[in-house]
C-alpha atoms as a PDB file:
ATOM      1  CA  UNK A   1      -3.954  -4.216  25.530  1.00  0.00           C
ATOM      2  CA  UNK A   2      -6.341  -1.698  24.179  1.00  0.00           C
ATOM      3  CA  UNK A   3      -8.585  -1.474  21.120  1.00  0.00           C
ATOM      4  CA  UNK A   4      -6.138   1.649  19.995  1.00  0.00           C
ATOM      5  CA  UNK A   5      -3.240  -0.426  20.760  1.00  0.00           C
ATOM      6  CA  UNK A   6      -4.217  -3.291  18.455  1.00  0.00           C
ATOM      7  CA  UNK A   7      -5.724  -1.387  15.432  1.00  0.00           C
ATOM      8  CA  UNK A   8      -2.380   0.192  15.359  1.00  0.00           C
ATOM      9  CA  UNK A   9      -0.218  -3.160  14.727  1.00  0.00           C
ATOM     10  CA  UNK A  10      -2.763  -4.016  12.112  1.00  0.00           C
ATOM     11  CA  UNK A  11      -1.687  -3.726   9.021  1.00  0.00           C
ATOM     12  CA  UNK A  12      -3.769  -0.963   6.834  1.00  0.00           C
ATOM     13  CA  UNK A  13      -5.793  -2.951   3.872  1.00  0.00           C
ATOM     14  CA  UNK A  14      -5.482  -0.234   1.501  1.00  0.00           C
ATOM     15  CA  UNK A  15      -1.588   0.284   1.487  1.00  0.00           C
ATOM     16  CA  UNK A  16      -1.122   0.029  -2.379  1.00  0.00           C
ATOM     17  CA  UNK A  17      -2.871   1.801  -4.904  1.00  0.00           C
ATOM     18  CA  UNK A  18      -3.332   1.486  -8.479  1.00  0.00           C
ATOM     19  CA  UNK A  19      -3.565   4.431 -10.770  1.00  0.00           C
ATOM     20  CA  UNK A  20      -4.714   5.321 -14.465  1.00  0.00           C
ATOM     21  CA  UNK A  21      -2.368   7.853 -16.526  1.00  0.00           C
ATOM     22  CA  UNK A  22      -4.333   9.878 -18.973  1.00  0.00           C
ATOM     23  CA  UNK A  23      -2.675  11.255 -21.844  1.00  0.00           C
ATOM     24  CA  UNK A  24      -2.506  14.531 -20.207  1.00  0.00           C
ATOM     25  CA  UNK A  25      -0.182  13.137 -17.178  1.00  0.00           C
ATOM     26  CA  UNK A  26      -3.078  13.153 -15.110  1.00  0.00           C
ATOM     27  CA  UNK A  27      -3.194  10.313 -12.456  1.00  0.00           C
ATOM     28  CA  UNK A  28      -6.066   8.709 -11.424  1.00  0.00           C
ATOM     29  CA  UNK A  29      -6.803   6.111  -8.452  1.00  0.00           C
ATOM     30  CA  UNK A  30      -8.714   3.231 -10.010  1.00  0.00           C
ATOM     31  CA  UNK A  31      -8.353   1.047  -6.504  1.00  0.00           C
ATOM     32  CA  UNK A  32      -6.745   0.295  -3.363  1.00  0.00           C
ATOM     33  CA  UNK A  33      -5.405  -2.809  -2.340  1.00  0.00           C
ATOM     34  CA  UNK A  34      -3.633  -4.478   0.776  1.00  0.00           C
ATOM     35  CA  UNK A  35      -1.003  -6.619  -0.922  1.00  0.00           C
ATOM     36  CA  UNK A  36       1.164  -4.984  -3.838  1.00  0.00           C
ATOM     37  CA  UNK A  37       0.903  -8.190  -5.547  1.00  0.00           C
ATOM     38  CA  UNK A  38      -2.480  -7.815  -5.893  1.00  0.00           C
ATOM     39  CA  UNK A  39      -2.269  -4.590  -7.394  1.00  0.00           C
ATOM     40  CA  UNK A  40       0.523  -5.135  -9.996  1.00  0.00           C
ATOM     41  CA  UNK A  41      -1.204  -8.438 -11.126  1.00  0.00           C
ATOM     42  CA  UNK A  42      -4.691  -6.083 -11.867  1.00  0.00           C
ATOM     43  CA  UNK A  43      -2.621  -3.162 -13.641  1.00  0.00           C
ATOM     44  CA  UNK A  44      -0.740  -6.030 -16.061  1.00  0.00           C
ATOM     45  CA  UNK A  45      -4.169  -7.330 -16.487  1.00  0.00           C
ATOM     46  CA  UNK A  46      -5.015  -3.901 -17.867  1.00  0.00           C
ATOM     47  CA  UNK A  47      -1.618  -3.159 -19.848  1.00  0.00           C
ATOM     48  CA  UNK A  48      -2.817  -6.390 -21.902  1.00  0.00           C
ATOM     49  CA  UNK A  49      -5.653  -4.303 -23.034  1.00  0.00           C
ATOM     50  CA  UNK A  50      -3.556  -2.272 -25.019  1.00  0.00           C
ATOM     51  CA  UNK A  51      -5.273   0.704 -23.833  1.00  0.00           C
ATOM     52  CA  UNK A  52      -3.545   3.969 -24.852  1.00  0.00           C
ATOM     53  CA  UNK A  53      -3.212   4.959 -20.871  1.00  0.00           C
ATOM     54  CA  UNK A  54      -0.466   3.953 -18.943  1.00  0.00           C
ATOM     55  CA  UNK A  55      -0.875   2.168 -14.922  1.00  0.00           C
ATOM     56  CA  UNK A  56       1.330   2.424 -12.119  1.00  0.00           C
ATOM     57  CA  UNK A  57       1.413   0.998  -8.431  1.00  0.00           C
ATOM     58  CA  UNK A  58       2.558   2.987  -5.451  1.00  0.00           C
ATOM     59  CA  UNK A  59       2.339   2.656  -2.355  1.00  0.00           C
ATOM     60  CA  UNK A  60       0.565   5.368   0.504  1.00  0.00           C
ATOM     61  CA  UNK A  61       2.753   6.516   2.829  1.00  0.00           C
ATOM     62  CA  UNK A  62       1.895   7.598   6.513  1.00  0.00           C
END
């Protein structure tokens, strides 16, 4: 196998992304993470701020 061959069956670390929502609807990406897990546990950790702005996960598509 090839080195192109095997970076392609890795998996990509920064598949889900976690974003601030202003009050203006404007999304912002805070940071990038490999498991979605990861990034829902962060943007609950932020929610219990009680921060006026809002957080959502998505993931990046190819």
């Amino acid at each position: 196998m090839n080195d192109a061959t095997t970076t392609h069956d890795e998996p990509d670390p920064s598949r889900w992304v976690l974003y601030r929502i202003d009050d203006n609807g404007n999304e912002v990406e805070m940071r990038r993470f490999a498991e979605r897990a990861e990034a829902e546990a962060l943007m609950r950790e932020y929610e219990r701020h009680g921060h006026k702005q809002a957080y959502l996960v998505r993931e990046l598509r190819a």
